[in-house]
PDB file of N, CA and C in Angstrom:
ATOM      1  N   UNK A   1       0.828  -1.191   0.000  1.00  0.00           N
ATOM      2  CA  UNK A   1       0.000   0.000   0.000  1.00  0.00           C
ATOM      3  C   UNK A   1       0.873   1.255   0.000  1.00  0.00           C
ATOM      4  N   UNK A   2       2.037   0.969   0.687  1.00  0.00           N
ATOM      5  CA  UNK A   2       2.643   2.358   0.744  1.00  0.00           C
ATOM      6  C   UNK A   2       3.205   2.895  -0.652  1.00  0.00           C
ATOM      7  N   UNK A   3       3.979   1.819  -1.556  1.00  0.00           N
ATOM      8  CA  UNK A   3       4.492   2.026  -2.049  1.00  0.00           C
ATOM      9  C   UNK A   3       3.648   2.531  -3.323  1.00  0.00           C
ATOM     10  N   UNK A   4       2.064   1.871  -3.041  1.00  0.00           N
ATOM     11  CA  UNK A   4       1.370   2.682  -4.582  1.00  0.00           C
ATOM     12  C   UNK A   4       1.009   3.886  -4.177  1.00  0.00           C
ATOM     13  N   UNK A   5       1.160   4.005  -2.419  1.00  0.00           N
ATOM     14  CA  UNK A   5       0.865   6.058  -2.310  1.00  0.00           C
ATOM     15  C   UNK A   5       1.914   6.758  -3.331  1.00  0.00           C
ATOM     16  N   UNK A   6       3.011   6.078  -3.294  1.00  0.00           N
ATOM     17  CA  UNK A   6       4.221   6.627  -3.361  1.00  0.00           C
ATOM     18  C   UNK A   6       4.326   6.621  -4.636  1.00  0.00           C
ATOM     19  N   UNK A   7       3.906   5.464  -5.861  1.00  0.00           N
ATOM     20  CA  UNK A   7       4.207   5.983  -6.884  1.00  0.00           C
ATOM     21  C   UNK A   7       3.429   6.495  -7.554  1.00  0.00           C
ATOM     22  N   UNK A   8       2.348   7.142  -7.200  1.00  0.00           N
ATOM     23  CA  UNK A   8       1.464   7.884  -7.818  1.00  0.00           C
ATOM     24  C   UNK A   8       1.334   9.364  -7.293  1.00  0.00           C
ATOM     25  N   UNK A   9       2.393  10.398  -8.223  1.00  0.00           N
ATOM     26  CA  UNK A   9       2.210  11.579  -7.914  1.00  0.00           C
ATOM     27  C   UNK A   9       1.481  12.651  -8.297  1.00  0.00           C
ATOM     28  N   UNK A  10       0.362  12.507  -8.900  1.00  0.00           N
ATOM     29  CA  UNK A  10      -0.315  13.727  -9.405  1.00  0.00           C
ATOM     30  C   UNK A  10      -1.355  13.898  -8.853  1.00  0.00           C
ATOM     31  N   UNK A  11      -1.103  15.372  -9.182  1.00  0.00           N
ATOM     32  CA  UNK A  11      -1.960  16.395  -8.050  1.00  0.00           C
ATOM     33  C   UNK A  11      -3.470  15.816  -8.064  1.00  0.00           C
ATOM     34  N   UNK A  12      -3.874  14.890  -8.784  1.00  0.00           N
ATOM     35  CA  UNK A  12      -5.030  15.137  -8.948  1.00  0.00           C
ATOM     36  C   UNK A  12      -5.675  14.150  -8.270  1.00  0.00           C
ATOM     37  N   UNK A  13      -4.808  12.760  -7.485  1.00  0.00           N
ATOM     38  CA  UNK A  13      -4.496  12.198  -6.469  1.00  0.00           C
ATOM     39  C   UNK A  13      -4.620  12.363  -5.368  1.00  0.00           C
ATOM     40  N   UNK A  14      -5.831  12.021  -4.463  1.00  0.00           N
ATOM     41  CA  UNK A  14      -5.611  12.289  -3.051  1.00  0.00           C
ATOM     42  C   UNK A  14      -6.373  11.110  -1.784  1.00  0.00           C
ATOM     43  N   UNK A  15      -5.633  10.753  -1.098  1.00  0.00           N
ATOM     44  CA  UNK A  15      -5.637   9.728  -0.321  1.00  0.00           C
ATOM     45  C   UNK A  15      -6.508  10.054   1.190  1.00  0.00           C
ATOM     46  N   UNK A  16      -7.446  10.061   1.091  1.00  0.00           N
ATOM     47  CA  UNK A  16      -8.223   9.984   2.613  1.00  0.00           C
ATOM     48  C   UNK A  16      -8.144   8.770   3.783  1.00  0.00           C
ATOM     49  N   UNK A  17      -7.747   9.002   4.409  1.00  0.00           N
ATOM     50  CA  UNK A  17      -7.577   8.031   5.353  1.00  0.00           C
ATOM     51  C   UNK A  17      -8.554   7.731   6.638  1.00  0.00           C
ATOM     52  N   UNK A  18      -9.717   7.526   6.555  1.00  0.00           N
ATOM     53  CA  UNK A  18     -10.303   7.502   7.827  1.00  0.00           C
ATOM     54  C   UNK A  18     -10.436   6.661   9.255  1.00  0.00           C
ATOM     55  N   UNK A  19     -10.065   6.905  10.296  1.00  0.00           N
ATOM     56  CA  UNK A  19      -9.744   6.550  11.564  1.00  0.00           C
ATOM     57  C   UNK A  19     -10.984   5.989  12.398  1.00  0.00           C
ATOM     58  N   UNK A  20     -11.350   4.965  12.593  1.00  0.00           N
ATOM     59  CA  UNK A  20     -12.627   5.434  13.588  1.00  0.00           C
ATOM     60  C   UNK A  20     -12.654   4.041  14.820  1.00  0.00           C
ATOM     61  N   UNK A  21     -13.661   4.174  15.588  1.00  0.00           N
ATOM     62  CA  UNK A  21     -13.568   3.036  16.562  1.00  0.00           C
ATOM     63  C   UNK A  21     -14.341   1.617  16.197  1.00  0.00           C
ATOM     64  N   UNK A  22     -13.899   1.113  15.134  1.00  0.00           N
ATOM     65  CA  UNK A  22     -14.285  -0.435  14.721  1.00  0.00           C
ATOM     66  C   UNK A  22     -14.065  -1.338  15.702  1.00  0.00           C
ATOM     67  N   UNK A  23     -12.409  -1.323  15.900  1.00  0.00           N
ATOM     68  CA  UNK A  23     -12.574  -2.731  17.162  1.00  0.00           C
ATOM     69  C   UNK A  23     -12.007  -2.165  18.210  1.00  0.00           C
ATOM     70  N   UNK A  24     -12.480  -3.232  18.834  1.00  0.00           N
ATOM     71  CA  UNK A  24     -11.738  -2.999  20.774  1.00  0.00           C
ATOM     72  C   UNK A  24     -10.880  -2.071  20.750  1.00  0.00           C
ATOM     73  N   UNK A  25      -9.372  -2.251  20.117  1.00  0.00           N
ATOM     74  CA  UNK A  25      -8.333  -1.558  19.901  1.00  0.00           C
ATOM     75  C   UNK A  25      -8.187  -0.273  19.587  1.00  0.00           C
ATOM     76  N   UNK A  26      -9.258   0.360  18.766  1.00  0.00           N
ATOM     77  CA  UNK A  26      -9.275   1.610  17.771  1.00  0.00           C
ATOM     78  C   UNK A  26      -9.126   2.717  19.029  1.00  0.00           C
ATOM     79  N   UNK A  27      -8.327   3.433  18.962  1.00  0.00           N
ATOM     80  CA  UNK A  27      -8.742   4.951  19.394  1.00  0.00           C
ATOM     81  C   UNK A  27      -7.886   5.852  18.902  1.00  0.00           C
ATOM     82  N   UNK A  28      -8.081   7.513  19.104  1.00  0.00           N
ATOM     83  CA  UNK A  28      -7.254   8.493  18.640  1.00  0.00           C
ATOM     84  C   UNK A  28      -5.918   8.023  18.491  1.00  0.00           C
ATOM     85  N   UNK A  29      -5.327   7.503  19.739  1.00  0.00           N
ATOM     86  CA  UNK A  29      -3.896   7.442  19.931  1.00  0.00           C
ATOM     87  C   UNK A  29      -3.204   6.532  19.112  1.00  0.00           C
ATOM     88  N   UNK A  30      -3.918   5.164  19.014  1.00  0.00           N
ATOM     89  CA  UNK A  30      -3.842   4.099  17.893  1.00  0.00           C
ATOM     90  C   UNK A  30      -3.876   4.565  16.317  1.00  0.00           C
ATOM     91  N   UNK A  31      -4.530   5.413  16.325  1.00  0.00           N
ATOM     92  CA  UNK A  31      -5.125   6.380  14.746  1.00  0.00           C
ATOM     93  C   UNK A  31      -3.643   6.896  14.536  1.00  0.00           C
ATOM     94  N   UNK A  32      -3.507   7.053  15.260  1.00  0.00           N
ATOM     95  CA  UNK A  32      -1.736   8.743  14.987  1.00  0.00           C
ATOM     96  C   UNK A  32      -1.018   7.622  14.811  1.00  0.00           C
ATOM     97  N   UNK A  33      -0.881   6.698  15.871  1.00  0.00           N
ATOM     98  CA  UNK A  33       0.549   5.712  15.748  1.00  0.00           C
ATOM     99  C   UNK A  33       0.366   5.059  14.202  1.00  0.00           C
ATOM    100  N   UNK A  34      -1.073   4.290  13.740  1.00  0.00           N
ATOM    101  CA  UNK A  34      -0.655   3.250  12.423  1.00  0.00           C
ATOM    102  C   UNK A  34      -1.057   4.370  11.393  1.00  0.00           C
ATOM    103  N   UNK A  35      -0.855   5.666  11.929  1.00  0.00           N
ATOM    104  CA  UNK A  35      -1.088   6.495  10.193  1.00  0.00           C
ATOM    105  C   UNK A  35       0.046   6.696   9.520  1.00  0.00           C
ATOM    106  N   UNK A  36       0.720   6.726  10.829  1.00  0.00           N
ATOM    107  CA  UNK A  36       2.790   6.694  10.036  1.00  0.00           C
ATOM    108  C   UNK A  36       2.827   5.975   9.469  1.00  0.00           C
ATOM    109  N   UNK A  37       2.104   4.975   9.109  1.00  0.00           N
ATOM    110  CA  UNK A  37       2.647   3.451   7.825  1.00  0.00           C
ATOM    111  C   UNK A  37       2.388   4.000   6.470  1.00  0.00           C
ATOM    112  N   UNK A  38       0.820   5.534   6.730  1.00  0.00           N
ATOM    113  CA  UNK A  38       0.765   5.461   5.509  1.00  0.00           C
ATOM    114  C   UNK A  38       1.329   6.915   4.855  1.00  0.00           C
ATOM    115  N   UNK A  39       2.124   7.122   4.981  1.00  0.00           N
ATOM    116  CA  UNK A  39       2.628   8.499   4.579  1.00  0.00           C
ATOM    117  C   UNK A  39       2.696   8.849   2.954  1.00  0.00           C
ATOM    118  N   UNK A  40       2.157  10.011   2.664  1.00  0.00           N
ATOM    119  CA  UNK A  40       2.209  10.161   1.178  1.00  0.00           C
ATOM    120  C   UNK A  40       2.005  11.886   0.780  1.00  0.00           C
ATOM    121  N   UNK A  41       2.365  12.246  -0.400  1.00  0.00           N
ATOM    122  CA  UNK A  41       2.524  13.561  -0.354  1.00  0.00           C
ATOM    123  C   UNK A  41       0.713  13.969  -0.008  1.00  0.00           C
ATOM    124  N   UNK A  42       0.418  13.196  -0.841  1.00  0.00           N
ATOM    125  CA  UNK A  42      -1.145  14.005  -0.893  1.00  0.00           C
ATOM    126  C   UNK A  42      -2.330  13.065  -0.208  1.00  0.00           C
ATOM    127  N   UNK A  43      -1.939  12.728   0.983  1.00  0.00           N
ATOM    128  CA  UNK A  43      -2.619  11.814   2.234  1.00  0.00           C
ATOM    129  C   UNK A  43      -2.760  12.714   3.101  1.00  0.00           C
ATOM    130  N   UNK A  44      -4.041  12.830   3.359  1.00  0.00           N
ATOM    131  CA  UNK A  44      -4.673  12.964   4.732  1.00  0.00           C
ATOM    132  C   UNK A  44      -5.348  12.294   5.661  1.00  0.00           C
ATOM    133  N   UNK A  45      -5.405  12.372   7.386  1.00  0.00           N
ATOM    134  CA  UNK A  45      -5.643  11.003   7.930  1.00  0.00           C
ATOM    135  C   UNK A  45      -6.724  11.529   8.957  1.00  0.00           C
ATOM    136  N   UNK A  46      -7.821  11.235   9.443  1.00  0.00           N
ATOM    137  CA  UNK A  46      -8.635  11.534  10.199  1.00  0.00           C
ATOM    138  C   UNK A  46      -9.034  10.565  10.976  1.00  0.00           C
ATOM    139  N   UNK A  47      -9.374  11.684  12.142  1.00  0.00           N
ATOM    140  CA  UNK A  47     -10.146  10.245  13.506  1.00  0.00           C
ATOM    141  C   UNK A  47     -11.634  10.780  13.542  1.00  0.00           C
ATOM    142  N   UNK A  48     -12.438   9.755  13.304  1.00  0.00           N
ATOM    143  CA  UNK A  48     -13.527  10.168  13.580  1.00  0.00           C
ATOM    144  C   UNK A  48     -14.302   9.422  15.321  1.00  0.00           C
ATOM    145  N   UNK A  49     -14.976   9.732  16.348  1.00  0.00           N
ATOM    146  CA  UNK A  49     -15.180   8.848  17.432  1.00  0.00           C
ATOM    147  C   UNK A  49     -16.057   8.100  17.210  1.00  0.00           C
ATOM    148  N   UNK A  50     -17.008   8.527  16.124  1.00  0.00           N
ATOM    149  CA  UNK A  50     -18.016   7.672  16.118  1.00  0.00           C
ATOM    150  C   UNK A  50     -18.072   6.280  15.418  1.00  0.00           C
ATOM    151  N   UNK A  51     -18.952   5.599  14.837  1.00  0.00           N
ATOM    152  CA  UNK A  51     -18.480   4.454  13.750  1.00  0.00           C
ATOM    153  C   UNK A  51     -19.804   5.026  12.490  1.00  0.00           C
ATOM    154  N   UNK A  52     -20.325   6.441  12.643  1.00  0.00           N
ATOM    155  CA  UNK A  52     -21.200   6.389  12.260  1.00  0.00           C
ATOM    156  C   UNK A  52     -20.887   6.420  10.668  1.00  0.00           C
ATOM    157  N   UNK A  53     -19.650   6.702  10.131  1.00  0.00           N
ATOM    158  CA  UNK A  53     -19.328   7.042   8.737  1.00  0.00           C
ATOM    159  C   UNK A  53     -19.286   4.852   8.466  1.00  0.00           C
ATOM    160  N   UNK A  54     -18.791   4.474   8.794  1.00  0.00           N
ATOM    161  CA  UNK A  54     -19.212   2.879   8.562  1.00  0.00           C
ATOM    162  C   UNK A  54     -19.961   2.426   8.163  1.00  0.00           C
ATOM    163  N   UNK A  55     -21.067   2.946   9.086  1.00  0.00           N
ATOM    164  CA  UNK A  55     -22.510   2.919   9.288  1.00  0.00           C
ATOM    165  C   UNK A  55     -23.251   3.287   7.626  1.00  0.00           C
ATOM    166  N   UNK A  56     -22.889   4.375   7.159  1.00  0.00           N
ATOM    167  CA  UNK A  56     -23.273   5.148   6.236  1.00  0.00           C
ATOM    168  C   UNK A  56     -22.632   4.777   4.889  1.00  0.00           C
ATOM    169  N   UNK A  57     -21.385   3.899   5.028  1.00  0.00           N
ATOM    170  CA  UNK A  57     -20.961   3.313   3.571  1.00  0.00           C
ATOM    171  C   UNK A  57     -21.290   1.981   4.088  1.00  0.00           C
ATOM    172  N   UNK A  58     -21.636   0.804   4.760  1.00  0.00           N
ATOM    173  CA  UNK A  58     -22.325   0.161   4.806  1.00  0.00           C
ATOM    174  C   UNK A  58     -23.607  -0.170   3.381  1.00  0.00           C
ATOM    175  N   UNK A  59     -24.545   0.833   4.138  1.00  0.00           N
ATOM    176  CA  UNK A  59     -25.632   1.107   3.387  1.00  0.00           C
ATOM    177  C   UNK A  59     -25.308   1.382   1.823  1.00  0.00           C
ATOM    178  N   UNK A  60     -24.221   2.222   1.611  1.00  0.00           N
ATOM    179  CA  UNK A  60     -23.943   2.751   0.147  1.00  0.00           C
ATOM    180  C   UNK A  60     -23.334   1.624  -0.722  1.00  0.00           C
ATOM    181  N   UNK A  61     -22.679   0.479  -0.105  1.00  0.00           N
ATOM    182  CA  UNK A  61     -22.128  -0.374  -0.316  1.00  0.00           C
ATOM    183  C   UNK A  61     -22.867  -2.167   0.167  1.00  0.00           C
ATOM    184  N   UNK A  62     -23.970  -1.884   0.397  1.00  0.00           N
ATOM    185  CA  UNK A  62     -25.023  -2.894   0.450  1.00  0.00           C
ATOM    186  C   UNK A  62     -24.387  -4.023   0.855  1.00  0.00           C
ATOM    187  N   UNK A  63     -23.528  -3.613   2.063  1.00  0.00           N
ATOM    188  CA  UNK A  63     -23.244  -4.600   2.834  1.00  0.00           C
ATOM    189  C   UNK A  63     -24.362  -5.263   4.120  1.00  0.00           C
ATOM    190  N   UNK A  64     -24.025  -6.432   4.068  1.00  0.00           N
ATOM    191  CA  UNK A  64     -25.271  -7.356   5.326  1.00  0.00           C
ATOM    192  C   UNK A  64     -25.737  -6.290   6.270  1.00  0.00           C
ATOM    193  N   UNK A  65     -26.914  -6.142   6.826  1.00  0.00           N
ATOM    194  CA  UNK A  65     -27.306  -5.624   7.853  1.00  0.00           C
ATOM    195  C   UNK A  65     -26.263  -5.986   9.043  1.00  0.00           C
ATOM    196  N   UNK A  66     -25.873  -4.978  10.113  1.00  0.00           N
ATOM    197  CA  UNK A  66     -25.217  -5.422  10.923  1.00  0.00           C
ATOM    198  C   UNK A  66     -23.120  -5.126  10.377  1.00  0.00           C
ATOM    199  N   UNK A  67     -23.197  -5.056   9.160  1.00  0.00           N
ATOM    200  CA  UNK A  67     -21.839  -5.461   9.116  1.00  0.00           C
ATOM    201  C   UNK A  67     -21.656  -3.550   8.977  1.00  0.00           C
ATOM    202  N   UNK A  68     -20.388  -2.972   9.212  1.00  0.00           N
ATOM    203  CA  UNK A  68     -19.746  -2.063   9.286  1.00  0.00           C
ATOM    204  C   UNK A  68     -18.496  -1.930   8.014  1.00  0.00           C
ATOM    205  N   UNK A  69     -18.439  -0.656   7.689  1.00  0.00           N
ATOM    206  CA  UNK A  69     -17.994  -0.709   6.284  1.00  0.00           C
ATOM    207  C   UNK A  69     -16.443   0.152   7.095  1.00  0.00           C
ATOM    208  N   UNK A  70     -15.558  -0.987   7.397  1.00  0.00           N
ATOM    209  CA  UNK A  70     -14.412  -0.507   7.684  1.00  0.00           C
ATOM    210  C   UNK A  70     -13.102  -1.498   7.229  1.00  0.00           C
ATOM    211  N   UNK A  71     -11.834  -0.448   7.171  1.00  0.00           N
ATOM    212  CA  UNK A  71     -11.072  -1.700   6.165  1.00  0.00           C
ATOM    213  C   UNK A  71     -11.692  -1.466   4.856  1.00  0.00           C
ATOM    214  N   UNK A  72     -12.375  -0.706   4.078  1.00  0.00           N
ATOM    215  CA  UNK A  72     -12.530  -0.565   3.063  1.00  0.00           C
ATOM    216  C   UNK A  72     -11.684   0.665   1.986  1.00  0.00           C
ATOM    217  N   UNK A  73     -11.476   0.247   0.391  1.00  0.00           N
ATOM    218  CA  UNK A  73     -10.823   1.206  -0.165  1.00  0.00           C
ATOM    219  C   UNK A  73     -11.322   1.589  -1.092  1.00  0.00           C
ATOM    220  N   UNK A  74     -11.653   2.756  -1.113  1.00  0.00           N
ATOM    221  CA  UNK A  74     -12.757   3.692  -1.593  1.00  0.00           C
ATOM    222  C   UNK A  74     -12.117   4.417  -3.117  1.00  0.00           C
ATOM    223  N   UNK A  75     -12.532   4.411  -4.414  1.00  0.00           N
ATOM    224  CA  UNK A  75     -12.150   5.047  -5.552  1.00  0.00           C
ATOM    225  C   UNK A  75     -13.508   5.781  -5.723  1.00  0.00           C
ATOM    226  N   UNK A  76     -12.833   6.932  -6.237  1.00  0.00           N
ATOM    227  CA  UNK A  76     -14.151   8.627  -6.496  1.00  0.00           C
ATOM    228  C   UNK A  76     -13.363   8.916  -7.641  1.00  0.00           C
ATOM    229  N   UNK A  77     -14.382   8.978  -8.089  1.00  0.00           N
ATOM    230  CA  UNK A  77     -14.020  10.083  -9.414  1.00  0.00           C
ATOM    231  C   UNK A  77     -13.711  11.332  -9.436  1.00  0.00           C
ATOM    232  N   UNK A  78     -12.738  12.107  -9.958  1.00  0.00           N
ATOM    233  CA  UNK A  78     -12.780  13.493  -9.824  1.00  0.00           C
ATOM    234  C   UNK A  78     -13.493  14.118  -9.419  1.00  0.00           C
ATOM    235  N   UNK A  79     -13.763  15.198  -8.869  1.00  0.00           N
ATOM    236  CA  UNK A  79     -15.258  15.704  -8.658  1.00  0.00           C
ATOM    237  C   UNK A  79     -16.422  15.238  -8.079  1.00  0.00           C
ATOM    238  N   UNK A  80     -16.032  13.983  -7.292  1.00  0.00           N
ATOM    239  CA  UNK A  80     -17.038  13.736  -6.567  1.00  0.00           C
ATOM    240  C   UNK A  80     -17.164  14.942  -5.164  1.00  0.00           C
ATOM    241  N   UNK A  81     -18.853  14.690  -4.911  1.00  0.00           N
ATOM    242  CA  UNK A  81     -18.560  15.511  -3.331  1.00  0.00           C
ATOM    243  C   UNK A  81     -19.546  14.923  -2.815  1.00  0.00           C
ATOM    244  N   UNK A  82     -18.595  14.980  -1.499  1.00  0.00           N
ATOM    245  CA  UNK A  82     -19.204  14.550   0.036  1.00  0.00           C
ATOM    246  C   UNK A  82     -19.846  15.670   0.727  1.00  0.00           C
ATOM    247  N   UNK A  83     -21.604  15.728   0.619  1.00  0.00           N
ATOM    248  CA  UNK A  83     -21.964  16.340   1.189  1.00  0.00           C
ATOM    249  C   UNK A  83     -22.623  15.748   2.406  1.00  0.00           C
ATOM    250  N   UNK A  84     -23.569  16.151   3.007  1.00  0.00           N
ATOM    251  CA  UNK A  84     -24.884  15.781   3.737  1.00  0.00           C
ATOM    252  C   UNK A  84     -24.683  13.967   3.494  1.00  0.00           C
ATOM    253  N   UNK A  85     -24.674  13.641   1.993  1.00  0.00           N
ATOM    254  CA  UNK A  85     -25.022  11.947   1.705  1.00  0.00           C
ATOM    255  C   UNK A  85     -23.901  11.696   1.194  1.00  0.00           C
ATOM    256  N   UNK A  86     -23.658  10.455   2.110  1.00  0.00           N
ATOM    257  CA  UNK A  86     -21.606  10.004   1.146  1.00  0.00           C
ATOM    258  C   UNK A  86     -22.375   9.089  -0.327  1.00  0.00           C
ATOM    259  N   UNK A  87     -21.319   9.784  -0.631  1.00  0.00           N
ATOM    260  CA  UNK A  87     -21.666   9.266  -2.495  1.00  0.00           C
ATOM    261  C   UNK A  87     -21.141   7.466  -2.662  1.00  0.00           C
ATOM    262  N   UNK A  88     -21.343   7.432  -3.263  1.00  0.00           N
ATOM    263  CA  UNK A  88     -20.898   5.848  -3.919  1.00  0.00           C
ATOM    264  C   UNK A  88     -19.992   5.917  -4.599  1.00  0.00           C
ATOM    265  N   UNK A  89     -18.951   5.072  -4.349  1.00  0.00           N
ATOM    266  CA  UNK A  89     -17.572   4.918  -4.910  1.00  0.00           C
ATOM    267  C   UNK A  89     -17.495   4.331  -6.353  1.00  0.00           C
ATOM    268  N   UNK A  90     -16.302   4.972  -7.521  1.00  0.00           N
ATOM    269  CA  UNK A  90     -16.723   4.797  -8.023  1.00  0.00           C
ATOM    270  C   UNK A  90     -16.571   3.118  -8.551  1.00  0.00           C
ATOM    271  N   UNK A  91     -15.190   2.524  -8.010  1.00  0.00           N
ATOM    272  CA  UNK A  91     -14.448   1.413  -7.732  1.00  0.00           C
ATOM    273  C   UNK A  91     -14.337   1.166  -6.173  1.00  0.00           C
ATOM    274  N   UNK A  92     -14.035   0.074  -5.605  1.00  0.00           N
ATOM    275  CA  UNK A  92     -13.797  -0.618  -4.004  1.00  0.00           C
ATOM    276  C   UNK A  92     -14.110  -2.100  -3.709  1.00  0.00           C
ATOM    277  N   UNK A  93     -12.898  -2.234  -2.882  1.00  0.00           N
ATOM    278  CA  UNK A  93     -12.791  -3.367  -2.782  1.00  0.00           C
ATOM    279  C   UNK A  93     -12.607  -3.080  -0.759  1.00  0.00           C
ATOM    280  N   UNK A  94     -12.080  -4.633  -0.655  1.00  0.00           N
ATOM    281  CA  UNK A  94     -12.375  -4.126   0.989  1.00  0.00           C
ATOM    282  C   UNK A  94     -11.749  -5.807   1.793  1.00  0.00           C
ATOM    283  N   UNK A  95     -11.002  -5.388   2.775  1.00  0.00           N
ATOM    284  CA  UNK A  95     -10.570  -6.837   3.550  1.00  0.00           C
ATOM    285  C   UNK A  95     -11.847  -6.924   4.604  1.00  0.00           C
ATOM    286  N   UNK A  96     -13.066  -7.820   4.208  1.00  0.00           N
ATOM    287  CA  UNK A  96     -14.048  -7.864   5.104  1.00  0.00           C
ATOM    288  C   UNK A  96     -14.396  -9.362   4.805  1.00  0.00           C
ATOM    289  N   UNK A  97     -15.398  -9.821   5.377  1.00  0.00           N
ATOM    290  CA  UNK A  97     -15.709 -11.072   5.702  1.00  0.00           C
ATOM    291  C   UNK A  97     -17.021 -10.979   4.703  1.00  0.00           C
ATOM    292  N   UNK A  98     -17.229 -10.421   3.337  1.00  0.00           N
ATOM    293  CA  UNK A  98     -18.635 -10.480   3.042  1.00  0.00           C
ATOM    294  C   UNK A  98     -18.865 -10.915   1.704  1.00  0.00           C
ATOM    295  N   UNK A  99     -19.392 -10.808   0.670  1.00  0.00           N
ATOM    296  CA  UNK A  99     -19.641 -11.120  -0.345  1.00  0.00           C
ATOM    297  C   UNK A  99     -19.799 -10.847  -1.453  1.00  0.00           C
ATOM    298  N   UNK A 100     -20.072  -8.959  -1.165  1.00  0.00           N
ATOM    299  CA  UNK A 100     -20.137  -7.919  -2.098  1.00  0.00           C
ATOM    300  C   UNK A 100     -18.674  -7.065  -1.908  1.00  0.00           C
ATOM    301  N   UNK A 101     -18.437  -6.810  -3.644  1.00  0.00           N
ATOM    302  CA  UNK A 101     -17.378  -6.203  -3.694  1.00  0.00           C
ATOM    303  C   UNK A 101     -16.096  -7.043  -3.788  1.00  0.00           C
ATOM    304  N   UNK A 102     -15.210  -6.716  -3.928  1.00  0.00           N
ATOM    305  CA  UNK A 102     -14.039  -7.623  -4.540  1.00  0.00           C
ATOM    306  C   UNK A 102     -13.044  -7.536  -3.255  1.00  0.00           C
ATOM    307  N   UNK A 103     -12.228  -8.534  -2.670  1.00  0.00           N
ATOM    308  CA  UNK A 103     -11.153  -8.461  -1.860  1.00  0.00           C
ATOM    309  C   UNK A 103     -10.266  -7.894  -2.268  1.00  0.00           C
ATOM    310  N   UNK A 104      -9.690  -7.060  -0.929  1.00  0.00           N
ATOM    311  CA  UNK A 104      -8.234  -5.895  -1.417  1.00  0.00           C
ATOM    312  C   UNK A 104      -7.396  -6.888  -2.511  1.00  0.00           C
ATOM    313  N   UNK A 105      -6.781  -5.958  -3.581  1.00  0.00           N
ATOM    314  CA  UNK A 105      -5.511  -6.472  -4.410  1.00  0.00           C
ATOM    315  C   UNK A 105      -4.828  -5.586  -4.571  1.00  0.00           C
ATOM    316  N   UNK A 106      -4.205  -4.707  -4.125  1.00  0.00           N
ATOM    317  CA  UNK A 106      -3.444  -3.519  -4.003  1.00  0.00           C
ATOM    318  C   UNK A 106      -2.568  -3.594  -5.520  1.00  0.00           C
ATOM    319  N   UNK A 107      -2.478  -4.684  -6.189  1.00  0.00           N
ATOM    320  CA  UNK A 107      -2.225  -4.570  -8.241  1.00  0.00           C
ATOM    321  C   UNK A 107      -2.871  -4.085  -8.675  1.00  0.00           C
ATOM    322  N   UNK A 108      -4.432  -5.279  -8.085  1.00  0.00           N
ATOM    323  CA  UNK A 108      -5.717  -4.406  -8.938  1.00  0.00           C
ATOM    324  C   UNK A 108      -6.314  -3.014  -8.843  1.00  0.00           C
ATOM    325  N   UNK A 109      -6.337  -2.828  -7.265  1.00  0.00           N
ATOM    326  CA  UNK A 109      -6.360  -1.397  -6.973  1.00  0.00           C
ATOM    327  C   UNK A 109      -5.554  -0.401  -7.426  1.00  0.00           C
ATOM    328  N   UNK A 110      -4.241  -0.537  -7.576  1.00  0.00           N
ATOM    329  CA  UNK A 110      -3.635   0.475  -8.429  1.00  0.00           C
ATOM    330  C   UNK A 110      -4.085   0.691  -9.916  1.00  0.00           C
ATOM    331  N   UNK A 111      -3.993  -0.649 -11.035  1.00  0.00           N
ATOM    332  CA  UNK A 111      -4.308  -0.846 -12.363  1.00  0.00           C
ATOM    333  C   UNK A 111      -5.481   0.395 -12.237  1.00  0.00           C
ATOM    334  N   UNK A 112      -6.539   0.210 -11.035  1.00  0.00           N
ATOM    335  CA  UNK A 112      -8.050   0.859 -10.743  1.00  0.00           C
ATOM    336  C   UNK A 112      -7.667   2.529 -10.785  1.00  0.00           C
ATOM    337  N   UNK A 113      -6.404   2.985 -10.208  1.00  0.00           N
ATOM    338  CA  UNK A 113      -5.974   4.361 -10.038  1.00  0.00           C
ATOM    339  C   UNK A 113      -5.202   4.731 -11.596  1.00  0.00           C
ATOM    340  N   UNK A 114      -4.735   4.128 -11.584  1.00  0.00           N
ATOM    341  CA  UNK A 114      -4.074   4.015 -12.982  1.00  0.00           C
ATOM    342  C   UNK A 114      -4.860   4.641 -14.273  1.00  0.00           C
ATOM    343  N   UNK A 115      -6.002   4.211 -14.160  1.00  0.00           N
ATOM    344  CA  UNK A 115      -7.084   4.488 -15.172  1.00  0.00           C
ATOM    345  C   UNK A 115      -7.841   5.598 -15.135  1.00  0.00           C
ATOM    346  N   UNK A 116      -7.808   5.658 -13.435  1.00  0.00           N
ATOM    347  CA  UNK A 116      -9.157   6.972 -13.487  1.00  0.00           C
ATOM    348  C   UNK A 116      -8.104   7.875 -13.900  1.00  0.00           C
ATOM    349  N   UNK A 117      -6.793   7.875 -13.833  1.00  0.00           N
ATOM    350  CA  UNK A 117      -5.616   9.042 -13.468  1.00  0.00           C
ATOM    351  C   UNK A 117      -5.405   9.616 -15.133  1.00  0.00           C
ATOM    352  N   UNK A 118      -6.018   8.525 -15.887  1.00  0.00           N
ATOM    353  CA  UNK A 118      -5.777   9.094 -17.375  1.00  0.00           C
ATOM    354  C   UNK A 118      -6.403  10.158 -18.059  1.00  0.00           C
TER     355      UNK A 118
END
């Protein structure tokens, strides 16, 4: 993962990172320590306390009732915006236990950046 932050430099590129309390483990302090893994020019990393953004790509991503949309990797098209309603991605895949959507491949996920970037 780091290394496709890394070889993809254009501006038009930008890496959201969101933080939140999924498991036992999760908190602010945990958020700061594993964001250093992902360092990149045009990465930003956020803690959110709630799980409610999960909650809300869950639904957008028609995952099982009950399941939480975390561990997921989110592709937007240029110009998408996050207002009031999180939009639908336009590519994603995700290390989860479910059925929809494709398991992380950080090849395929790049090939996926690769394309929109053209």
């Amino acid at each position: 993962m780091q290394m496709m932050l890394m070889d993809h430099r254009d501006p038009n590129l930008r890496s959201y990172f969101l933080w939140g309390p999924y498991i036992r483990s999760d908190n602010e302090s945990a958020a700061r320590e594993n964001s250093e893994r992902f360092v990149a020019p045009n990465a930003v990393h956020y803690w959110t306390p709630t799980p409610r953004l999960g909650e809300d790509l869950a639904n957008i991503l028609r995952l099982p009732a009950g399941k939480l949309a975390w561990d997921v990797f989110l592709l937007y098209s240029k110009g998408a915006l996050w207002d009031d309603k999180v939009p639908a991605p336009h590519y994603w895949q995700h290390q989860l236990e479910v059925l929809q959507g494709e398991p992380f491949d950080v090849t395929i996920f790049d090939a996926h950046i690769a394309q929109a970037l053209r």
